[in-house]
N, C-alpha and C. Protein backbone atom coordinates (compact mmCIF):
# COMPACT_ATOMS: atom_id res chain seq x y z
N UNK A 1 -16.26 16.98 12.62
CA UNK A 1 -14.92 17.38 12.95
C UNK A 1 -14.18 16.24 13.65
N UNK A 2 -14.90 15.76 14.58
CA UNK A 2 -14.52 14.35 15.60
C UNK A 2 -13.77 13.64 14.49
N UNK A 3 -14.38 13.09 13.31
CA UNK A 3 -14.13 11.99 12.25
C UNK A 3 -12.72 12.24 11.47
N UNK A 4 -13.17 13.56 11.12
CA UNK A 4 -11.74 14.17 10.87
C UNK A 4 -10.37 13.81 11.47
N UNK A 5 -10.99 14.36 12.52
CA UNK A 5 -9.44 14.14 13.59
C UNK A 5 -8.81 13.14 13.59
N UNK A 6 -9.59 11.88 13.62
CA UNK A 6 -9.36 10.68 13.64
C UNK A 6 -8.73 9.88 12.40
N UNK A 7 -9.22 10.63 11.01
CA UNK A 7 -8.32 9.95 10.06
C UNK A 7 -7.35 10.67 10.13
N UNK A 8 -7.31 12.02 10.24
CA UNK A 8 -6.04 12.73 10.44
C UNK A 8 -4.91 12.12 11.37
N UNK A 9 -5.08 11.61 12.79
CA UNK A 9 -4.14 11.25 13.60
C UNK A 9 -3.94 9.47 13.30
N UNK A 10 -5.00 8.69 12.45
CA UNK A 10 -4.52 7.12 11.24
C UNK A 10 -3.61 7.74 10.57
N UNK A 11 -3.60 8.40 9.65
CA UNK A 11 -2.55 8.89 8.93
C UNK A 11 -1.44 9.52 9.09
N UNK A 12 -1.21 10.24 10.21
CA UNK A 12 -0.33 10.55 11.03
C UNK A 12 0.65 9.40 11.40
N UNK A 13 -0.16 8.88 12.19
CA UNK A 13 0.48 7.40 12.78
C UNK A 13 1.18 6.57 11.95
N UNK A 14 0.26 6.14 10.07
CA UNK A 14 0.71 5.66 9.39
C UNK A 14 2.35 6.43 8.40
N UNK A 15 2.06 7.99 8.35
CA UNK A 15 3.08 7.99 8.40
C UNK A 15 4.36 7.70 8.88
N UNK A 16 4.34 7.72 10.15
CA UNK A 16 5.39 7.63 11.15
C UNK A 16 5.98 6.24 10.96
N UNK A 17 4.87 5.38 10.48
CA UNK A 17 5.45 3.98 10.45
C UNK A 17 6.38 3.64 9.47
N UNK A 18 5.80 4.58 8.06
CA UNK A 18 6.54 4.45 6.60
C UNK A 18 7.80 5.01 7.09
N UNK A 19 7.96 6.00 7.76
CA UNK A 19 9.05 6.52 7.89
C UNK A 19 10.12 5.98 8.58
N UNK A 20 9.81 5.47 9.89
CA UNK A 20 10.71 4.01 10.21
C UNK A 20 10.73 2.86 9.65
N UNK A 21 9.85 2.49 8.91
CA UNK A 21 10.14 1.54 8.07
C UNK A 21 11.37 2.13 6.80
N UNK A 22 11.48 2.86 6.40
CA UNK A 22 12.25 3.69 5.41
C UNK A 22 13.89 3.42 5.94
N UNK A 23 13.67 4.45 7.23
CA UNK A 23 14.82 4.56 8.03
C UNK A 23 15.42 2.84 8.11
N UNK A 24 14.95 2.18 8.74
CA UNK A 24 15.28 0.91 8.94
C UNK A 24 16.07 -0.03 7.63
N UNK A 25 15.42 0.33 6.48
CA UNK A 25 15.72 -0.24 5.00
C UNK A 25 17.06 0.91 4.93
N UNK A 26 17.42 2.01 5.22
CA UNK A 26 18.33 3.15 4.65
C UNK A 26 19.48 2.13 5.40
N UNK A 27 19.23 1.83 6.70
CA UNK A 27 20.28 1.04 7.62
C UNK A 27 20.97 -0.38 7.15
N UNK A 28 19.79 -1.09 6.20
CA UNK A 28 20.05 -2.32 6.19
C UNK A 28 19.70 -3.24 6.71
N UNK A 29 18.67 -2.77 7.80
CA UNK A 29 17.73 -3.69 8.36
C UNK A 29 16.37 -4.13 7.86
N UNK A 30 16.70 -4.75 6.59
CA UNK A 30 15.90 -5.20 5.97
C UNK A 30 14.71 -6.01 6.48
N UNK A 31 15.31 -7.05 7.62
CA UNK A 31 14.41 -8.20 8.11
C UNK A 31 13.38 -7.32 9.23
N UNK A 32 14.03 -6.58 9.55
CA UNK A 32 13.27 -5.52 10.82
C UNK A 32 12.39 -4.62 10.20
N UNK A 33 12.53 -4.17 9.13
CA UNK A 33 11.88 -3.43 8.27
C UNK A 33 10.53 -4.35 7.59
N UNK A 34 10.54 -5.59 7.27
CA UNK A 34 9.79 -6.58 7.28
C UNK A 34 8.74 -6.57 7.50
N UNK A 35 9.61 -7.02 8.99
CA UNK A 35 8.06 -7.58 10.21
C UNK A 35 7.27 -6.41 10.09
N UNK A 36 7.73 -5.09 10.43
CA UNK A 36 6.91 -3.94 10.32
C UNK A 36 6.38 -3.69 9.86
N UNK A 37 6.28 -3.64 7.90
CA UNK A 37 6.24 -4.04 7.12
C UNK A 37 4.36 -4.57 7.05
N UNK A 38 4.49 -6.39 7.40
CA UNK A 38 3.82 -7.50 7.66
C UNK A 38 2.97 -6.59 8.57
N UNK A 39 3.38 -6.43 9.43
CA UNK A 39 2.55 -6.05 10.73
C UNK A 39 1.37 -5.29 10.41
N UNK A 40 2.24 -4.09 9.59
CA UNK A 40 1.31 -2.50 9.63
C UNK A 40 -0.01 -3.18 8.28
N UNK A 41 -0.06 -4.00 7.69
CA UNK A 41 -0.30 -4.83 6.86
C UNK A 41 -1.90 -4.89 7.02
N UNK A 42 -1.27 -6.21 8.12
CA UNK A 42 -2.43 -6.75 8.87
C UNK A 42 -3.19 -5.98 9.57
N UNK A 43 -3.00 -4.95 10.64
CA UNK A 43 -3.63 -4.26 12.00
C UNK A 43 -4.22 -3.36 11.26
N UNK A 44 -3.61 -2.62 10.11
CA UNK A 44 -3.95 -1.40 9.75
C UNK A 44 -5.30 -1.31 8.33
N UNK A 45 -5.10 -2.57 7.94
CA UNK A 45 -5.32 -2.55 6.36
C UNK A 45 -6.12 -4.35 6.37
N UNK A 46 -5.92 -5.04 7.62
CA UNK A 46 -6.33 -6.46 7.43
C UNK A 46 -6.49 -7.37 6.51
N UNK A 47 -4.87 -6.77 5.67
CA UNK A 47 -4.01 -7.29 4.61
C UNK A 47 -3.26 -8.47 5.05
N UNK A 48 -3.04 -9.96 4.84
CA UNK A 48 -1.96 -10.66 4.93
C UNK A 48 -1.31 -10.77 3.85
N UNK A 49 0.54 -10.54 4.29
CA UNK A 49 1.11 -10.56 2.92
C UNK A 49 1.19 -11.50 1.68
N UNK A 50 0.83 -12.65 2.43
CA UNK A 50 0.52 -13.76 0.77
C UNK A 50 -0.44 -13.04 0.06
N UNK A 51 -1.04 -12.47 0.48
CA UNK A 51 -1.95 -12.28 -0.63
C UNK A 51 -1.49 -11.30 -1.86
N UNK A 52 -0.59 -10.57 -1.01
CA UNK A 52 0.26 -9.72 -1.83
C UNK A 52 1.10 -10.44 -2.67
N UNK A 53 2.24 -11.06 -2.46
CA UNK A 53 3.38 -11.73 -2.62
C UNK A 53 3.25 -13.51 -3.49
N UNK A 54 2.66 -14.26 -2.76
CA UNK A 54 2.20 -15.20 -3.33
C UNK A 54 0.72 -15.60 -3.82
N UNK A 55 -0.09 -15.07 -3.62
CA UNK A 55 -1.73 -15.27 -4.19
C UNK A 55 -1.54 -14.76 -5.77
N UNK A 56 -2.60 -15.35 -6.32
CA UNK A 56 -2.85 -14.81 -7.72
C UNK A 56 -3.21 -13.63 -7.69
N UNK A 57 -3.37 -12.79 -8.50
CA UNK A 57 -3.89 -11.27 -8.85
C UNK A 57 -5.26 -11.12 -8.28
N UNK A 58 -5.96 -12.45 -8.87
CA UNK A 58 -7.43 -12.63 -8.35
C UNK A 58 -7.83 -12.56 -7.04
N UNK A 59 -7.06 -13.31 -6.44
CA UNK A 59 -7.52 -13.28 -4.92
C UNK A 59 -7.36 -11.76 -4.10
N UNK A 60 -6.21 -11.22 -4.90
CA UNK A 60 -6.08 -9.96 -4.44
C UNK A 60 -7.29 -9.05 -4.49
N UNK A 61 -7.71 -9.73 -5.83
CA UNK A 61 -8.45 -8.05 -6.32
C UNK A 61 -10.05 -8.44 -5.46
N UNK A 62 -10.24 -9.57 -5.08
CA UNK A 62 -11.38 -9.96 -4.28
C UNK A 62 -11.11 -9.32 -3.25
N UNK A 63 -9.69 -9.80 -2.16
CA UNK A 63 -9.91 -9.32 -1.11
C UNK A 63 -10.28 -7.57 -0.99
N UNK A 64 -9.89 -6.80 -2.19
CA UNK A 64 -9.83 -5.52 -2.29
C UNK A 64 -11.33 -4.82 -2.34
N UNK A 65 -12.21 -5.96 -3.16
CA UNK A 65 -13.45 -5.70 -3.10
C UNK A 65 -14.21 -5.75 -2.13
N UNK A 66 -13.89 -6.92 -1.08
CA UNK A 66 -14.97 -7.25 0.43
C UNK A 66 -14.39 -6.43 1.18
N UNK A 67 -12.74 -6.04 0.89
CA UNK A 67 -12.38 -5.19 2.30
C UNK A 67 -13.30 -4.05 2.52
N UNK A 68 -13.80 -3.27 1.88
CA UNK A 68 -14.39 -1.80 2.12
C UNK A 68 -13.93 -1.23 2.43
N UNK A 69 -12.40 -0.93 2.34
CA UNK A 69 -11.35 -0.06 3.00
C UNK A 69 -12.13 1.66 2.71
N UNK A 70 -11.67 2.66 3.14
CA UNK A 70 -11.98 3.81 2.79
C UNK A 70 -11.33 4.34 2.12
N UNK A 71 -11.48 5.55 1.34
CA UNK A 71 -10.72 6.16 0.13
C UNK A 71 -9.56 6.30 1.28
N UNK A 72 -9.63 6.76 2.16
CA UNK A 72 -8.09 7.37 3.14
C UNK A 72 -7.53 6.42 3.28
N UNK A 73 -7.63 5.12 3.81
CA UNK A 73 -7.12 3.50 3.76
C UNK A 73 -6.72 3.59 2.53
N UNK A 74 -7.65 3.38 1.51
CA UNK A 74 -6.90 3.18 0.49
C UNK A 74 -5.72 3.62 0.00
N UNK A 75 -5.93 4.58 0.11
CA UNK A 75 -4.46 5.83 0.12
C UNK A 75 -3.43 5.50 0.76
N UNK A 76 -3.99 5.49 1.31
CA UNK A 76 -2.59 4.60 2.56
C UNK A 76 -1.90 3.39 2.30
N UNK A 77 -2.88 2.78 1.86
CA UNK A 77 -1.87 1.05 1.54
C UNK A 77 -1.60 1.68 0.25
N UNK A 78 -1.85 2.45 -0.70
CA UNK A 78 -1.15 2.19 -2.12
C UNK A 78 0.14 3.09 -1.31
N UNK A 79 0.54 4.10 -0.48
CA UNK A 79 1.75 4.80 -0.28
C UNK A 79 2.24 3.81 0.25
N UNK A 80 2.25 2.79 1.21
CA UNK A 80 2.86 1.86 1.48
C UNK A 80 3.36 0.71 0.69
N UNK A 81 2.75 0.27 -0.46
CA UNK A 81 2.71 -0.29 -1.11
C UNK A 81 3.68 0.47 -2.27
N UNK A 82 3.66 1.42 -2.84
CA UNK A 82 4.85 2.12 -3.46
C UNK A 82 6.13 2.44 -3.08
N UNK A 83 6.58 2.33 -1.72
CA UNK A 83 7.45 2.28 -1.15
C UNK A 83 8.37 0.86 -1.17
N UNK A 84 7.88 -0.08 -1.44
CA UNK A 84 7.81 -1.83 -1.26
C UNK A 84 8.68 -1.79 -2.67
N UNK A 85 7.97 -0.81 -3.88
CA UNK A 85 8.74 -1.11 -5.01
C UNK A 85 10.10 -0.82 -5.00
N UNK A 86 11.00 -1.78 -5.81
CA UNK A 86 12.52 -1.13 -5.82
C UNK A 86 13.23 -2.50 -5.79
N UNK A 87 12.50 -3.26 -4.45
CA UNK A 87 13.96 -3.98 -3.72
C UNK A 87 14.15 -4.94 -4.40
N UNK A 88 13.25 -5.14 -5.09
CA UNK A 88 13.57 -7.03 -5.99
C UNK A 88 12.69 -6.83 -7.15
N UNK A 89 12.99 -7.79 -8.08
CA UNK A 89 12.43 -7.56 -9.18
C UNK A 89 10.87 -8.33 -9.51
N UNK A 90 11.45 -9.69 -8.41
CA UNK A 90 10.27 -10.31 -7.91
C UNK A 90 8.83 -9.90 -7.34
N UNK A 91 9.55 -9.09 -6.13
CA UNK A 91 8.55 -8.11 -5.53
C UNK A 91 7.97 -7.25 -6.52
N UNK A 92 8.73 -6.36 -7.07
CA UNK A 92 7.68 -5.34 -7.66
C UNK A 92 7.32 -6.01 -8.99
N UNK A 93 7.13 -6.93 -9.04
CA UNK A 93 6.33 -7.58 -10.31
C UNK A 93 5.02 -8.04 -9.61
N UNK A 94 5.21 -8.35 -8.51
CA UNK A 94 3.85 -8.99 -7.43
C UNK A 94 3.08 -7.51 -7.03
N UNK A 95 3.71 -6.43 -6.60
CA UNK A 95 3.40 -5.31 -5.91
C UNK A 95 2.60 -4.24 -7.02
N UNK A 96 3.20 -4.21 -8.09
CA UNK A 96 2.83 -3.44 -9.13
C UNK A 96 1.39 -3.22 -9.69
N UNK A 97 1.00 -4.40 -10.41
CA UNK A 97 -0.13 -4.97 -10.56
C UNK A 97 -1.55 -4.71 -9.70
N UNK A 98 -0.97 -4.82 -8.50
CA UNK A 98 -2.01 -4.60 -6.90
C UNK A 98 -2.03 -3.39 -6.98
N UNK A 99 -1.06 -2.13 -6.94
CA UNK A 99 -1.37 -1.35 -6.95
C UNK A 99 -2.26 -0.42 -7.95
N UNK A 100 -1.94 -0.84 -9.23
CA UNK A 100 -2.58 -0.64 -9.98
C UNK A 100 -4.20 -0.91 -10.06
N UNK A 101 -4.52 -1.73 -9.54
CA UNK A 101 -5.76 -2.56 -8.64
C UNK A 101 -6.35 -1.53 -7.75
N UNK A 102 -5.34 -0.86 -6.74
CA UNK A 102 -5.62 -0.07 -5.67
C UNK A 102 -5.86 1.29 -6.50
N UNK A 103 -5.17 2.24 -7.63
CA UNK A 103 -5.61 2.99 -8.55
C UNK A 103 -6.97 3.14 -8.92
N UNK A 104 -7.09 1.53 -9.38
CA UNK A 104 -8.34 1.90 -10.07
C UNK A 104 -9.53 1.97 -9.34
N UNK A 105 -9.38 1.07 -8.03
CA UNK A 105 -10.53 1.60 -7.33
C UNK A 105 -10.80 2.82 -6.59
N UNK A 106 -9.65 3.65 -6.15
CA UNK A 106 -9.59 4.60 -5.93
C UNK A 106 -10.33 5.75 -7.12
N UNK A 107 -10.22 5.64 -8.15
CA UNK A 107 -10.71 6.09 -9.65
C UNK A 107 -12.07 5.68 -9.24
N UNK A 108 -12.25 4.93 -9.52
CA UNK A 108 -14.11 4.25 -10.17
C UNK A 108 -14.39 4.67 -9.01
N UNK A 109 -14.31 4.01 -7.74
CA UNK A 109 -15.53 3.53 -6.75
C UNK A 109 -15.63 4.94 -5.83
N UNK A 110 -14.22 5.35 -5.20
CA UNK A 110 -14.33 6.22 -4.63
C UNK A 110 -14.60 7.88 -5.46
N UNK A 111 -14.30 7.90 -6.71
CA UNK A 111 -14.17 8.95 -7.57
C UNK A 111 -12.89 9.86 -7.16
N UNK A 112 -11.76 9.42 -6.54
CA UNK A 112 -10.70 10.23 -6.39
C UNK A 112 -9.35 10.15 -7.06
N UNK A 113 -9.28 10.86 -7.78
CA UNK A 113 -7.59 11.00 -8.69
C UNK A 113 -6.80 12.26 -8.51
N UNK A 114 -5.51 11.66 -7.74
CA UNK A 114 -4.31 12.48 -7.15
C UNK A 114 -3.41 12.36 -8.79
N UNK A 115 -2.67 13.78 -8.66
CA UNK A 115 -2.03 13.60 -9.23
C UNK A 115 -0.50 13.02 -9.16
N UNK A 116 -0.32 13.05 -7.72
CA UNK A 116 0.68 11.61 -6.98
C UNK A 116 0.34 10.27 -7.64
N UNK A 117 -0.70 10.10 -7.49
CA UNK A 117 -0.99 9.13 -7.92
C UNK A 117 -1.09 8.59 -9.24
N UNK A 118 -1.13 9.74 -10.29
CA UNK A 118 -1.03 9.56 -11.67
C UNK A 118 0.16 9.15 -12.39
N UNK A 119 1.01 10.65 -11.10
CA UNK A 119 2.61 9.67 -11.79
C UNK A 119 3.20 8.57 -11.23
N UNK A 120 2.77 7.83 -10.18
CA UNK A 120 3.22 7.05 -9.40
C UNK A 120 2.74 5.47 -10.62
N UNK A 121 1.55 5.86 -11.23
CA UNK A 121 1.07 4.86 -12.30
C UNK A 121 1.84 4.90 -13.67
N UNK A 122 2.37 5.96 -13.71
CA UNK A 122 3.48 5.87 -14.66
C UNK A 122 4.56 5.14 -14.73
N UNK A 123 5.12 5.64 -13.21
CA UNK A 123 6.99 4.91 -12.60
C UNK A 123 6.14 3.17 -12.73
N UNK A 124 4.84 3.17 -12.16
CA UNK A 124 4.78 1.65 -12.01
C UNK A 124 5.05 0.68 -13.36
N UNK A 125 4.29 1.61 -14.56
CA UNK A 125 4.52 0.87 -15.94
C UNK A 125 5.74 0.53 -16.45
N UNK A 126 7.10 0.99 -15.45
CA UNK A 126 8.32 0.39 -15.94
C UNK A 126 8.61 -1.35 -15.33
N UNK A 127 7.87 -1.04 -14.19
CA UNK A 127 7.88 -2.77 -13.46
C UNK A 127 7.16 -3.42 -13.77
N UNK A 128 5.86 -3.37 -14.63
CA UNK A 128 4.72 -4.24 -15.37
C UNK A 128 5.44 -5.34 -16.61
C-alpha cells in the first residue's frame, strides 16, 4: 500500500507540473514554460533535453533502455512528451519518433497498452 501511495502522490505532483506548464504556454510564456519543461526532464525522468531535441534517435533509444524507468515513469514522460507536440514542426518531428520509442516499450517490456495511448499513436503518425 506504502508503494502505492507513493507513485500515486509522483503522479500527482507530475500532474500539477503539466498543468502549469500548460497554463504558462496558454499565457505565452513560452521561455518559462521551458525551463520547467527542461527541469521536470531531468529530476523526474533523468532525461537531458539534447537527447530529445538534438541526439540521434539512437542515443535516445539507448538512454531509454539503461534508464529502467518504471511502467508509471514511463507513462509519465510519454504524457509529457505529448504535450511538447504542436509547437514547431521541428520539435514534433524530434518528439514523435521518441515517443513512439516510449510506446513500444511500454508494449513489449512492460506488457501495458492504454487505449490513450493507442490513439495518441495515431495523432502521432500525422507528425512522422
Amino acid at each position: 500500500m506504502y508503494r502505492k501511495d507513493l507513485i500515486t502522490a509522483e503522479i500527482e505532483k507530475l500532474a500539477q507540473i503539466l498543468a502549469k506548464m500548460m497554463g504558462l504556454k496558454l499565457e505565452g510564456k513560452l521561455e518559462e514554460a521551458d525551463q520547467i519543461f527542461t527541469a521536470t526532464m531531468l529530476q523526474n525522468f533523468g532525461l537531458q533535453t539534447p537527447l530529445l531535441f538534438e541526439a540521434e534517435i539512437s542515443i535516445f533509444e539507448k538512454w531509454l533502455q539503461e534508464s529502467n524507468l518504471s511502467a508509471d515513469k514511463l507513462d509519465s514522460l510519454s504524457e509529457f512528451l505529448f504535450y511538447e507536440l504542436g509547437l514547431s514542426h521541428e520539435r514534433n518531428q524530434k518528439i514523435a519518433p521518441r515517443l513512439n520509442l516510449i510506446y513500444d516499450q511500454l508494449s513489449n517490456q512492460h506488457k501495458i497498452v492504454h487505449l490513450i495511448n493507442l490513439h495518441r499513436q495515431k495523432t502521432i503518425e500525422q507528425y512522422l
